[in-house]
PDB file of N, CA and C in Angstrom:
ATOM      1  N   UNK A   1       4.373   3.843  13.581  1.00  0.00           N
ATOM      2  CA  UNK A   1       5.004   2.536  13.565  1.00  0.00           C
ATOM      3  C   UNK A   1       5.095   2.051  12.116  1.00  0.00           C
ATOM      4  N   UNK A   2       6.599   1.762  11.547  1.00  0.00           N
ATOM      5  CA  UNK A   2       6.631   1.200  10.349  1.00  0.00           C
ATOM      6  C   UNK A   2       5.552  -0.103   9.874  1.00  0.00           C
ATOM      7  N   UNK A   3       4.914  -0.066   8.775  1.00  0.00           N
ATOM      8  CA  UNK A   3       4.708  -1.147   8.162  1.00  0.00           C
ATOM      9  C   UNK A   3       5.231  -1.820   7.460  1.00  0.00           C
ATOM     10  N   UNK A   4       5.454  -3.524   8.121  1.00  0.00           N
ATOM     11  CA  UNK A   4       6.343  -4.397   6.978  1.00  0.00           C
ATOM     12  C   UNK A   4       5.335  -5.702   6.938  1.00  0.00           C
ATOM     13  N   UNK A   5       5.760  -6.258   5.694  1.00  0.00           N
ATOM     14  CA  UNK A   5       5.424  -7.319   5.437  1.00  0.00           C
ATOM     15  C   UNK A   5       6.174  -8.078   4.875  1.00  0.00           C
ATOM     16  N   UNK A   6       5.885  -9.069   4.992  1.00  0.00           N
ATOM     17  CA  UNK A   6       6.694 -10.854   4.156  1.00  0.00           C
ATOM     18  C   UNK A   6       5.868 -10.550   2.202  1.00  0.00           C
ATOM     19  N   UNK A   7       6.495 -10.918   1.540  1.00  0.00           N
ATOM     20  CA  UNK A   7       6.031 -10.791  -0.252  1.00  0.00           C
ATOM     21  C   UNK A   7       7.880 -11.206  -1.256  1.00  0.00           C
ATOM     22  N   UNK A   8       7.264 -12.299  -1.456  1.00  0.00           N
ATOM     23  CA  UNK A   8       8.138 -12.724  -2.389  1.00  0.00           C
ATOM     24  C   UNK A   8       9.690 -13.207  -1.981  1.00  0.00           C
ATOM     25  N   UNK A   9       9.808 -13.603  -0.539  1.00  0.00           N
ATOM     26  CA  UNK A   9      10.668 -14.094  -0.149  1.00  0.00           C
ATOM     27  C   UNK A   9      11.415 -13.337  -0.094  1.00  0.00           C
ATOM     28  N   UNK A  10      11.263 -11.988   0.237  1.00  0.00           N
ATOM     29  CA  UNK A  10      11.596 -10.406   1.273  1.00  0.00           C
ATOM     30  C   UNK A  10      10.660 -10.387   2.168  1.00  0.00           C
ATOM     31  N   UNK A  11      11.444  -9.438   3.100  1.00  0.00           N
ATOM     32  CA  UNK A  11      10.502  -8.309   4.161  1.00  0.00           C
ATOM     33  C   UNK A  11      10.355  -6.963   3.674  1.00  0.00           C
ATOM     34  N   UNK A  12       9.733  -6.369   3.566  1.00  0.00           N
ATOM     35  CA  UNK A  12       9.344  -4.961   2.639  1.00  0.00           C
ATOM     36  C   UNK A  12       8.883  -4.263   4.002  1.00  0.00           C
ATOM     37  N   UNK A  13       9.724  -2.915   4.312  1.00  0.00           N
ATOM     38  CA  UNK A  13       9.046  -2.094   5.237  1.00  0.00           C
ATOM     39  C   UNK A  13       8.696  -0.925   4.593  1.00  0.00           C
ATOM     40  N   UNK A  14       8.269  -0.038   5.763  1.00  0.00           N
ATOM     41  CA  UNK A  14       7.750   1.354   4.914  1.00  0.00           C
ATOM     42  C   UNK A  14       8.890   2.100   6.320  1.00  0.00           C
ATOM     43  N   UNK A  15       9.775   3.071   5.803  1.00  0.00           N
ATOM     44  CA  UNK A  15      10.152   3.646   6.836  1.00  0.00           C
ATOM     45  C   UNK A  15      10.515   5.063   6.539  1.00  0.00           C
ATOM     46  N   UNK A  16      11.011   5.559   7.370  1.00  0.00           N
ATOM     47  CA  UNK A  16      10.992   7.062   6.932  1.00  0.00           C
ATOM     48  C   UNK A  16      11.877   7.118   5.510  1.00  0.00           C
ATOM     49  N   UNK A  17      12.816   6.563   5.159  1.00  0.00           N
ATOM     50  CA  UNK A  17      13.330   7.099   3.576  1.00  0.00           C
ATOM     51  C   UNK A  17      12.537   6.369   2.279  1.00  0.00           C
ATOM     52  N   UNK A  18      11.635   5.464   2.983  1.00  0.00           N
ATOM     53  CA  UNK A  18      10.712   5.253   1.930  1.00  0.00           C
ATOM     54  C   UNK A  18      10.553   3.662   2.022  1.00  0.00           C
ATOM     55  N   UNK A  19      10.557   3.004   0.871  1.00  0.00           N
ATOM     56  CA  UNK A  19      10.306   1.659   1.376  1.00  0.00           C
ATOM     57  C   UNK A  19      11.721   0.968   0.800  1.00  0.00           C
ATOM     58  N   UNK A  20      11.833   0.085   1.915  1.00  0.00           N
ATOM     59  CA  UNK A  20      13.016  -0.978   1.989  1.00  0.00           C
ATOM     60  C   UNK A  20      12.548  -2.537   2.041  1.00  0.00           C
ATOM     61  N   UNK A  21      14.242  -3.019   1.560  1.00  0.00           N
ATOM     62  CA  UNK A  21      13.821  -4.238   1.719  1.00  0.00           C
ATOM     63  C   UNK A  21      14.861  -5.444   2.260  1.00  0.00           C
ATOM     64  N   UNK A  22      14.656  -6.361   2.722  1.00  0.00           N
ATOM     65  CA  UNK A  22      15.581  -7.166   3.706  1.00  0.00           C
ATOM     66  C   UNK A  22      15.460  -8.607   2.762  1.00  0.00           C
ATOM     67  N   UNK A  23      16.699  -9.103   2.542  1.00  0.00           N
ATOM     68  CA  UNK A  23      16.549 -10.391   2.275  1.00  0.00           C
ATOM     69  C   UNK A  23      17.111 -11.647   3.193  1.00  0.00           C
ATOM     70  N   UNK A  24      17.797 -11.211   5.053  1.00  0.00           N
ATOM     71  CA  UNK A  24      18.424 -11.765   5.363  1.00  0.00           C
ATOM     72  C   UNK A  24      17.190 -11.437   6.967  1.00  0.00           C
ATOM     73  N   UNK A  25      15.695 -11.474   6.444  1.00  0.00           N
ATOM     74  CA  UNK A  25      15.082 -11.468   7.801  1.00  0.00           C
ATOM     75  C   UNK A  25      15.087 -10.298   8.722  1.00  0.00           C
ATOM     76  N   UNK A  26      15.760  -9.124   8.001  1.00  0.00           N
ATOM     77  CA  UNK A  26      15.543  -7.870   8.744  1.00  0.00           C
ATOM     78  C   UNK A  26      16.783  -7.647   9.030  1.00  0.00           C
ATOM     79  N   UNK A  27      17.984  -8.575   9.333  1.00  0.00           N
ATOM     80  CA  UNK A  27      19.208  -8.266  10.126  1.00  0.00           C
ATOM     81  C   UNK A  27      19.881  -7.094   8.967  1.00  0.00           C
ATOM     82  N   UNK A  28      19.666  -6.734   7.741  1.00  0.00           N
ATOM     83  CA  UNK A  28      20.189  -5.351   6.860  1.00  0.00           C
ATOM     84  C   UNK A  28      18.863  -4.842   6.165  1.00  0.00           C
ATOM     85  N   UNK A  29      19.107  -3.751   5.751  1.00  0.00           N
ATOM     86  CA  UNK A  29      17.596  -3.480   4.916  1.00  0.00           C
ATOM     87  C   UNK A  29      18.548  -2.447   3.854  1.00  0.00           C
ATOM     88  N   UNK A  30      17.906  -2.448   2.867  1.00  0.00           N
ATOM     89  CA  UNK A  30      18.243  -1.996   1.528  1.00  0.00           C
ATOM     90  C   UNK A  30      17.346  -0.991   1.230  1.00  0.00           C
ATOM     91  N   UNK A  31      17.331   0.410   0.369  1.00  0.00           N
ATOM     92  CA  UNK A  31      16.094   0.840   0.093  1.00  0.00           C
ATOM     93  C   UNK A  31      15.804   0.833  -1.262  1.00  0.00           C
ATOM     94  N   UNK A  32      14.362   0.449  -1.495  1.00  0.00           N
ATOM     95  CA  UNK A  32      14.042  -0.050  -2.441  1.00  0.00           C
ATOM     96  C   UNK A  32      13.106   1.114  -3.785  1.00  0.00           C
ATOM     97  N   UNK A  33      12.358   2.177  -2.793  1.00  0.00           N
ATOM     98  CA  UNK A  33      12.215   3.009  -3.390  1.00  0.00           C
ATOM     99  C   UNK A  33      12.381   4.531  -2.266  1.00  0.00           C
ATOM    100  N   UNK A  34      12.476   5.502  -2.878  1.00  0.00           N
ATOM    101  CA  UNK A  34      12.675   6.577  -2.153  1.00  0.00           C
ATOM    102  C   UNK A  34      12.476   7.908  -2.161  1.00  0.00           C
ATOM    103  N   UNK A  35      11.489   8.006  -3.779  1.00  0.00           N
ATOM    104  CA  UNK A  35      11.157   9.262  -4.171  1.00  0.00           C
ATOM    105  C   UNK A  35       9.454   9.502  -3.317  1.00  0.00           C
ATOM    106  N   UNK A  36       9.678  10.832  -3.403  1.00  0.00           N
ATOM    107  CA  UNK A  36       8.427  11.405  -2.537  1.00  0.00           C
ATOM    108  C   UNK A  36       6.959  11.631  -4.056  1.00  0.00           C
ATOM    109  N   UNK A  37       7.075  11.179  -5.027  1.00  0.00           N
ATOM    110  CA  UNK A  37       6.381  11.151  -5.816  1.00  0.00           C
ATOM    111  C   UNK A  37       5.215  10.812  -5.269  1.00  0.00           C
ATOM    112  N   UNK A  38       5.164   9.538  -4.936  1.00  0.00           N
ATOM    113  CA  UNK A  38       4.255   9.225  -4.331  1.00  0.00           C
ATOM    114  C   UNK A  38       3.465   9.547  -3.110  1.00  0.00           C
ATOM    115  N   UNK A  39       3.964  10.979  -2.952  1.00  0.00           N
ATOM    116  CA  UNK A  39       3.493  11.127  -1.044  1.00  0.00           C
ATOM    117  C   UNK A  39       4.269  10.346  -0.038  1.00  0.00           C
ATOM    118  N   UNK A  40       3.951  10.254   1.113  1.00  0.00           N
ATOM    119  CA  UNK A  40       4.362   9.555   2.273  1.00  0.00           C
ATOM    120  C   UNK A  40       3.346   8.162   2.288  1.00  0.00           C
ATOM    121  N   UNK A  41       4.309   6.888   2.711  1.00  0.00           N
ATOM    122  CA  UNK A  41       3.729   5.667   2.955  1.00  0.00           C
ATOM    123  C   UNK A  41       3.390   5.563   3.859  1.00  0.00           C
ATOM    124  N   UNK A  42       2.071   4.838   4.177  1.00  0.00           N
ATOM    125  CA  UNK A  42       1.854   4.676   5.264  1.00  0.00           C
ATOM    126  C   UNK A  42       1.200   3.037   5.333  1.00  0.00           C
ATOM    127  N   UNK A  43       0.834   2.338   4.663  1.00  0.00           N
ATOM    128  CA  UNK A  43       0.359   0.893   4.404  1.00  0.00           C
ATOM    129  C   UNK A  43       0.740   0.357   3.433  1.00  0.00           C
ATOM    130  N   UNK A  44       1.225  -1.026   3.352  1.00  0.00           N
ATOM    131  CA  UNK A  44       1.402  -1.859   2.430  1.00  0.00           C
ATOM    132  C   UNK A  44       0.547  -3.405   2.086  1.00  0.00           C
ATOM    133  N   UNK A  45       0.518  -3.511   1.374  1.00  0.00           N
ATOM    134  CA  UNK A  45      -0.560  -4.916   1.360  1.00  0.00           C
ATOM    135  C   UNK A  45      -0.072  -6.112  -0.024  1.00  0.00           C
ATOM    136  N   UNK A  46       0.181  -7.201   0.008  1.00  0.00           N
ATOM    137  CA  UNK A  46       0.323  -7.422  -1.099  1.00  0.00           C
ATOM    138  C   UNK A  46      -1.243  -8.057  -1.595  1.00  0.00           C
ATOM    139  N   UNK A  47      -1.269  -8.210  -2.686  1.00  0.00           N
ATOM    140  CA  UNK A  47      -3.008  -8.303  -3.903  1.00  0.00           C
ATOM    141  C   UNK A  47      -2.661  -8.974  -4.527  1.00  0.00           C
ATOM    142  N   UNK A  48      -2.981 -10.102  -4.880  1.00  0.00           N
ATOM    143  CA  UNK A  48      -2.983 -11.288  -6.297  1.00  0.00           C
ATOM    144  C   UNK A  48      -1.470 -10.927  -6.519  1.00  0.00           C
ATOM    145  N   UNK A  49      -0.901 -10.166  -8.174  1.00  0.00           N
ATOM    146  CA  UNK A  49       0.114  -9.869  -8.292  1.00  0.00           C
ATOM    147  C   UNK A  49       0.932  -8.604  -8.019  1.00  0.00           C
ATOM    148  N   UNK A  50       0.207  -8.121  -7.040  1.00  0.00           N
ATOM    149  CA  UNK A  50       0.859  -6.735  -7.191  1.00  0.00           C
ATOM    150  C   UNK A  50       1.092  -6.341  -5.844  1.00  0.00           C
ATOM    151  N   UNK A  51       1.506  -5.380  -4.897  1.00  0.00           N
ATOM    152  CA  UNK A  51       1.675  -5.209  -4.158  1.00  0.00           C
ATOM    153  C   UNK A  51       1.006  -3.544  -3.916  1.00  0.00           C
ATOM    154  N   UNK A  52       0.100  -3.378  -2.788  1.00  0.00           N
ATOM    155  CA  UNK A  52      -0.586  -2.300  -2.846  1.00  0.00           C
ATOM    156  C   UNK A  52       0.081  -1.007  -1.807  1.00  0.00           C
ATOM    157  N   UNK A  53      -0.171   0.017  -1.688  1.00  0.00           N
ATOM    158  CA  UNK A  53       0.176   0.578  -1.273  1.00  0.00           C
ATOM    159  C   UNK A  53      -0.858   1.881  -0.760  1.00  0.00           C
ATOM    160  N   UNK A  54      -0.946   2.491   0.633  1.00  0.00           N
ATOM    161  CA  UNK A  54      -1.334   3.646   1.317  1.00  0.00           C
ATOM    162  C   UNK A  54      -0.282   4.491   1.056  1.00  0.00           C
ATOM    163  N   UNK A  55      -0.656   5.685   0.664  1.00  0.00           N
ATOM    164  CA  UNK A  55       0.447   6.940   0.869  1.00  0.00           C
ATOM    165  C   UNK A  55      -0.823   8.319   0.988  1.00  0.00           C
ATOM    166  N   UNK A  56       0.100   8.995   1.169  1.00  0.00           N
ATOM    167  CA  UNK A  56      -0.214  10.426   1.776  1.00  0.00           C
ATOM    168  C   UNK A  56      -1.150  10.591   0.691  1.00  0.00           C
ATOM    169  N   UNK A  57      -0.951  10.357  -0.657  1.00  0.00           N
ATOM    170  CA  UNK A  57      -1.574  11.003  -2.020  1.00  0.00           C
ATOM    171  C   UNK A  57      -2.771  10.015  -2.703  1.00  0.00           C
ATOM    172  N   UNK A  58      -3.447   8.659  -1.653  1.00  0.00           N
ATOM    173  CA  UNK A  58      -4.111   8.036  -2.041  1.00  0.00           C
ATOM    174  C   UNK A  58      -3.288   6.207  -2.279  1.00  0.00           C
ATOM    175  N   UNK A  59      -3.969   5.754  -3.552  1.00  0.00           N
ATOM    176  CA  UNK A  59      -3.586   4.235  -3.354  1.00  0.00           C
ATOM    177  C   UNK A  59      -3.039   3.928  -4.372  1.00  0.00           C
ATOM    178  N   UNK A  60      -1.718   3.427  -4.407  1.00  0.00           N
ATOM    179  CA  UNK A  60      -0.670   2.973  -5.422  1.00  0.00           C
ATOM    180  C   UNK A  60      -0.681   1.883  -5.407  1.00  0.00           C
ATOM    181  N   UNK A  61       0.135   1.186  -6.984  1.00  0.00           N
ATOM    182  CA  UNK A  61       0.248   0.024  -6.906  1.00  0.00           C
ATOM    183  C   UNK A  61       1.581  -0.729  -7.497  1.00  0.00           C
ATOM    184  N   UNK A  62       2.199  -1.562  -7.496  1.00  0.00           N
ATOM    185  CA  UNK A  62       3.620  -1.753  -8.040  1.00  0.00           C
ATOM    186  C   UNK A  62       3.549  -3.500  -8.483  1.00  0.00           C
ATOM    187  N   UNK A  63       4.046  -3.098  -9.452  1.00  0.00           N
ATOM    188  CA  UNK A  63       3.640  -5.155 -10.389  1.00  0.00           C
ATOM    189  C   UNK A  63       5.727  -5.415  -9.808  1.00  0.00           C
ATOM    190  N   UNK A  64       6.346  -5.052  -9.251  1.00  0.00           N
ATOM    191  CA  UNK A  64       7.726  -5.622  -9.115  1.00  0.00           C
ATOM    192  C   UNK A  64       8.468  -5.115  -8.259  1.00  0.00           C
ATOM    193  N   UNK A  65       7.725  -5.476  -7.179  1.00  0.00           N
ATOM    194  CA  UNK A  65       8.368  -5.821  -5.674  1.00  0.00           C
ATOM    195  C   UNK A  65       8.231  -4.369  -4.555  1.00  0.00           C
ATOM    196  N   UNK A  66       7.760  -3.121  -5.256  1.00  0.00           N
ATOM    197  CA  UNK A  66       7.711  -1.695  -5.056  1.00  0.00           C
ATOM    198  C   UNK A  66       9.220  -0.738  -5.499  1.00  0.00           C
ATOM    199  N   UNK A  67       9.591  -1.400  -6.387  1.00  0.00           N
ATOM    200  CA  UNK A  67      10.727  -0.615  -7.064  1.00  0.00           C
ATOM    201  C   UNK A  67      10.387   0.438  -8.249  1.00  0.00           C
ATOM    202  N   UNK A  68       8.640   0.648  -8.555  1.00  0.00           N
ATOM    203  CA  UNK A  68       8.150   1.673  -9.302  1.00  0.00           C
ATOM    204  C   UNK A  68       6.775   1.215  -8.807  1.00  0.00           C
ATOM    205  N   UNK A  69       5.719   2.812  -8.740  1.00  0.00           N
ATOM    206  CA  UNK A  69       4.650   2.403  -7.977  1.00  0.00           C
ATOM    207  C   UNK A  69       4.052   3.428  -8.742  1.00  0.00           C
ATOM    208  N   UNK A  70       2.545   3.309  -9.399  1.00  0.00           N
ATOM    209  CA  UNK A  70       2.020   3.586 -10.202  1.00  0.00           C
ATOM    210  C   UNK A  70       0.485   4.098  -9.432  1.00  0.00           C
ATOM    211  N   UNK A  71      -0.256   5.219  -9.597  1.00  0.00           N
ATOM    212  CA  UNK A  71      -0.893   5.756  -8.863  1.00  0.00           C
ATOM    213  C   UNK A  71      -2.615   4.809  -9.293  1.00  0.00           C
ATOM    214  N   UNK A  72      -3.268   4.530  -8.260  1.00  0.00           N
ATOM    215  CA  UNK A  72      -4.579   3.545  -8.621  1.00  0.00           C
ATOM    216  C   UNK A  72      -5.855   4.240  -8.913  1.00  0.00           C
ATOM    217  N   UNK A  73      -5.274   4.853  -7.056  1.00  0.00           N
ATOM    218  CA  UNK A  73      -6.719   5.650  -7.021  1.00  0.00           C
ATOM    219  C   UNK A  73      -6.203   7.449  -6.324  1.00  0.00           C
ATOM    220  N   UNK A  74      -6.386   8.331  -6.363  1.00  0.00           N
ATOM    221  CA  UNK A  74      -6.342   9.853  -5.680  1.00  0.00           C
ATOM    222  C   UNK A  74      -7.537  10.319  -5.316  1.00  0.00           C
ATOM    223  N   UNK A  75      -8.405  10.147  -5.653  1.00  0.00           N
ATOM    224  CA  UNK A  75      -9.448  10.445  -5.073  1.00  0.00           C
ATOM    225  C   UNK A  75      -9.880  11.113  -3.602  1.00  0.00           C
ATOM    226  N   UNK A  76     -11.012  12.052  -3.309  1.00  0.00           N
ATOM    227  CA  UNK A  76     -11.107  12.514  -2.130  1.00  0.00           C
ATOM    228  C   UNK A  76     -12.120  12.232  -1.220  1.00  0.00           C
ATOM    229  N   UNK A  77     -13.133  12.002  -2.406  1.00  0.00           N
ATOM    230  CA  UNK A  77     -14.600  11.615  -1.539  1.00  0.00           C
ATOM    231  C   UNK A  77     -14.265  10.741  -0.580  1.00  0.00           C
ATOM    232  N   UNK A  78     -13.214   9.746  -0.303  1.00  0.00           N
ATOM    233  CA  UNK A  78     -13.531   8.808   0.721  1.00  0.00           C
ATOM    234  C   UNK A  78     -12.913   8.884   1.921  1.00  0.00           C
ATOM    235  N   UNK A  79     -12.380  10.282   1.895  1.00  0.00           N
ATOM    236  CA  UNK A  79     -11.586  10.627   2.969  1.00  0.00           C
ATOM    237  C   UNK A  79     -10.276  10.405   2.695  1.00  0.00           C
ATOM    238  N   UNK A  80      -9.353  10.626   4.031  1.00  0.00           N
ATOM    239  CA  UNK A  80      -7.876  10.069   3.759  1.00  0.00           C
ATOM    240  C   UNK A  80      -7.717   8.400   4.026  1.00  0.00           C
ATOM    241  N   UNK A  81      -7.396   8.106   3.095  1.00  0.00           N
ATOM    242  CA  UNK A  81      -6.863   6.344   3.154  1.00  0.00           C
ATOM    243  C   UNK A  81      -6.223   5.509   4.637  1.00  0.00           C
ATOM    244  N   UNK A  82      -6.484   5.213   5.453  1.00  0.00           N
ATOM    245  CA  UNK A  82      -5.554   4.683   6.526  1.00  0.00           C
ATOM    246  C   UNK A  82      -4.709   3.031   6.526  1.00  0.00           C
ATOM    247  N   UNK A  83      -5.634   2.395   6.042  1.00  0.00           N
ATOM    248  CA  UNK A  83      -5.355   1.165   5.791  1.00  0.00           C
ATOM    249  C   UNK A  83      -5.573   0.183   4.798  1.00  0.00           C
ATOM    250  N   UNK A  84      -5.349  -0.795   4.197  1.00  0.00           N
ATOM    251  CA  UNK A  84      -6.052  -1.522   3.475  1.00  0.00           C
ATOM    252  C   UNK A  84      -5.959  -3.098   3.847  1.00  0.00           C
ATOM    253  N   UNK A  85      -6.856  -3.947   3.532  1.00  0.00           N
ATOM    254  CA  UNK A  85      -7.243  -5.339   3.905  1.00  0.00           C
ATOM    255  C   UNK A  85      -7.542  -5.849   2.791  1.00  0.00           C
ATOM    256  N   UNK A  86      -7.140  -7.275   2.785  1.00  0.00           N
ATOM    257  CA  UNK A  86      -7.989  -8.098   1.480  1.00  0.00           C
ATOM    258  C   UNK A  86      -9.187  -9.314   2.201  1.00  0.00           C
ATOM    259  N   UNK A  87     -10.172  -8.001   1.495  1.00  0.00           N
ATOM    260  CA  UNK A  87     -11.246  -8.978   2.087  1.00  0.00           C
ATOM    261  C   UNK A  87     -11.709 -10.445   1.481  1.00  0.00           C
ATOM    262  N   UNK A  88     -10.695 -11.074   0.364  1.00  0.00           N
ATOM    263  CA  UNK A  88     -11.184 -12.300  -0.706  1.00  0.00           C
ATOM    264  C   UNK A  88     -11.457 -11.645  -1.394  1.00  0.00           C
ATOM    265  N   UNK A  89     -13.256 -11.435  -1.594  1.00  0.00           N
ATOM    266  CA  UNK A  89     -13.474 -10.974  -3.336  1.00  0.00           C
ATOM    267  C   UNK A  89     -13.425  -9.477  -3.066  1.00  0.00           C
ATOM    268  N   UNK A  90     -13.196  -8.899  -1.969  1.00  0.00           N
ATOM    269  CA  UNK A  90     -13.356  -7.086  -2.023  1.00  0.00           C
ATOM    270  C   UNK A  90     -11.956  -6.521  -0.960  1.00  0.00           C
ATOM    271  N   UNK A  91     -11.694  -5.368  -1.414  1.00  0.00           N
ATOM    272  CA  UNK A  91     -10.197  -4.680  -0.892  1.00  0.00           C
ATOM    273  C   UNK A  91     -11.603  -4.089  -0.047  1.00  0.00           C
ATOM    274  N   UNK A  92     -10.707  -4.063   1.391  1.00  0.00           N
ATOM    275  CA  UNK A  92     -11.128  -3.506   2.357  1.00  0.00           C
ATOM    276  C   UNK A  92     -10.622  -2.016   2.791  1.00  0.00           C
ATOM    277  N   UNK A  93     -10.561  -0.895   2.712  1.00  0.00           N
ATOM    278  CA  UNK A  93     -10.165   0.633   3.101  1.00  0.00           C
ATOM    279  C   UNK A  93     -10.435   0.984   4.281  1.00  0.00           C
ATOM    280  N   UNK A  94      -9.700   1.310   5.137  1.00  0.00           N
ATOM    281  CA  UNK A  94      -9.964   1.855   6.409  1.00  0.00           C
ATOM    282  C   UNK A  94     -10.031   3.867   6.361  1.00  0.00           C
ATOM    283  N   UNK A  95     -11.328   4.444   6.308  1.00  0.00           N
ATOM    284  CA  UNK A  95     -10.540   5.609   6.017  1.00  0.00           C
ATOM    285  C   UNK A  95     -11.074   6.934   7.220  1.00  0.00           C
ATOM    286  N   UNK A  96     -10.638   7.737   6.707  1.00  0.00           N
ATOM    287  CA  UNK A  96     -10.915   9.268   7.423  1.00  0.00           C
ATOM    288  C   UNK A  96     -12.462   9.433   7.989  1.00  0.00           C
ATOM    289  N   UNK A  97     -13.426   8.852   6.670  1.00  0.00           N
ATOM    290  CA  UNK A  97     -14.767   8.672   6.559  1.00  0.00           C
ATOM    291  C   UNK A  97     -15.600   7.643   6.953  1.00  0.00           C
ATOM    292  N   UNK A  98     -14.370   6.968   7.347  1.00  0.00           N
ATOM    293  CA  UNK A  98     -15.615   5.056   7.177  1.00  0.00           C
ATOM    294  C   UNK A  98     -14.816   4.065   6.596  1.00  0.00           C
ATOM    295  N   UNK A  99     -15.233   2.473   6.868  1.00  0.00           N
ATOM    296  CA  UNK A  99     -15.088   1.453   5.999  1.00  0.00           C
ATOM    297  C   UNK A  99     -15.382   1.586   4.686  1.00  0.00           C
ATOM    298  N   UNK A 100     -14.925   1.814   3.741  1.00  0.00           N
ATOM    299  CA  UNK A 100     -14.482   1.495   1.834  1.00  0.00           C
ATOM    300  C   UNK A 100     -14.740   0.152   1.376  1.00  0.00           C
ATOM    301  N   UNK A 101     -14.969  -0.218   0.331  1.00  0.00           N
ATOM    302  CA  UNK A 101     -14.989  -1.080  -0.183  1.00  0.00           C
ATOM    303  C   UNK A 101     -14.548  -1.102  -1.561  1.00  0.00           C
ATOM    304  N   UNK A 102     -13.495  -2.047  -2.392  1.00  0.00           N
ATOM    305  CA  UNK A 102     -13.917  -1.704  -3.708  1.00  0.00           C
ATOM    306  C   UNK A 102     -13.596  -3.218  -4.188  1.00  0.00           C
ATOM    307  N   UNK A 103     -14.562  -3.898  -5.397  1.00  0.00           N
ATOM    308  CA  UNK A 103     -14.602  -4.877  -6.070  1.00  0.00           C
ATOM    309  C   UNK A 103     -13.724  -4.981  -7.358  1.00  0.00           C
ATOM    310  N   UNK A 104     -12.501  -3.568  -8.189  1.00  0.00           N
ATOM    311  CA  UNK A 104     -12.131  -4.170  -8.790  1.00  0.00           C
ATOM    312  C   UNK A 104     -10.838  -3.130  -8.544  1.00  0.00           C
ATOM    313  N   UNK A 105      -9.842  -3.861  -7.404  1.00  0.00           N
ATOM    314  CA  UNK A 105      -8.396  -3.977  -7.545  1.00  0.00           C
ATOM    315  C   UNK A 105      -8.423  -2.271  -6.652  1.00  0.00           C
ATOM    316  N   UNK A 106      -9.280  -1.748  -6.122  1.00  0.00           N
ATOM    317  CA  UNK A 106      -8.974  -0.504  -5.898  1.00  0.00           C
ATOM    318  C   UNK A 106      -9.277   0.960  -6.633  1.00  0.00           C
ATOM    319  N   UNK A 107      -9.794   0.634  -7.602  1.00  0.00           N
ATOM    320  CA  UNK A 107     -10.155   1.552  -8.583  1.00  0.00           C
ATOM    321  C   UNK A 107     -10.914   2.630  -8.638  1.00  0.00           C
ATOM    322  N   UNK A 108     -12.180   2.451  -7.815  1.00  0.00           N
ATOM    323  CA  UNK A 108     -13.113   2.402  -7.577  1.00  0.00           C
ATOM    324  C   UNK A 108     -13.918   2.269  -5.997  1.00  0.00           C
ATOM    325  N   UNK A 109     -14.146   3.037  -5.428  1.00  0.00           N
ATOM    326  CA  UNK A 109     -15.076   2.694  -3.970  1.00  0.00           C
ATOM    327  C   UNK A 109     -16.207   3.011  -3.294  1.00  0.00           C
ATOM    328  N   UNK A 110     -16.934   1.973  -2.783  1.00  0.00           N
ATOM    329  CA  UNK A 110     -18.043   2.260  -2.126  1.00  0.00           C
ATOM    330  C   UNK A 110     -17.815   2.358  -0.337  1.00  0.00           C
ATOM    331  N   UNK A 111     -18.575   2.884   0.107  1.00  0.00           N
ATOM    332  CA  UNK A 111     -19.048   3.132   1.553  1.00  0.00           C
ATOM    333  C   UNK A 111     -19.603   1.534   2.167  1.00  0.00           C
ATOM    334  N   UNK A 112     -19.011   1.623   2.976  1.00  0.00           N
ATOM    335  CA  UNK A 112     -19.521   0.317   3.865  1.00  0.00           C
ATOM    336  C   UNK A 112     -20.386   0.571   4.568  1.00  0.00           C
ATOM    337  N   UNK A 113     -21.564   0.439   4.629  1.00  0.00           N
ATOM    338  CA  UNK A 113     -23.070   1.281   5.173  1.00  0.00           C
ATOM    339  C   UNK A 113     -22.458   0.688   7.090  1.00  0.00           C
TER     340      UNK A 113
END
């Protein structure tokens, strides 16, 4: 099931050609990015200024709207990535392994005992 969200007065989905975007409420969608650089999407989240991202290859991040998305974290120890949440002061990770945690922007993660 696609993930979309509301960010910046768009709807931003994740769909199979990559991520799109609607400025008329969904009734057209545009695509916004579409290279497989990044792996396959699978979560989106927006964060303070940036807008976060799940893909196949770990956790990306994009400062302008997801029209270039810049790699955060690749990492393996924590399993494969499924989701992400903003917990207030900590990003929440849903993963392969367990609840994640990380305190600065994704960078970085601990195990949720």
């Amino acid at each position: 099931m696609p993930q979309m969200i509301n960010y910046g007065g768009e709807t931003i989905r994740i769909s199979s050609k990559g991520v799109e975007y609607s400025t008329n409420n969904g009734r057209t969608w545009m695509t916004r990015y579409s290279s497989s650089s990044c792996g396959t999407f699978i979560d989106l989240l927006p964060y303070g200024k940036e807008l976060l991202a799940v893909t196949s290859k770990g956790i990306y991040y994009s400062t302008n709207e997801g029209r270039t998305w810049m790699s955060r974290y690749t990492g393996s120890s924590c399993g494969t990535f499924q989701s992400l949440m903003d917990g207030g002061k900590e990003l929440l990770a849903n993963t392969s392994k367990g609840l994640y945690y990380s305190t600065n922007d994704g960078r970085t993660w601990m195990r949720r005992g």
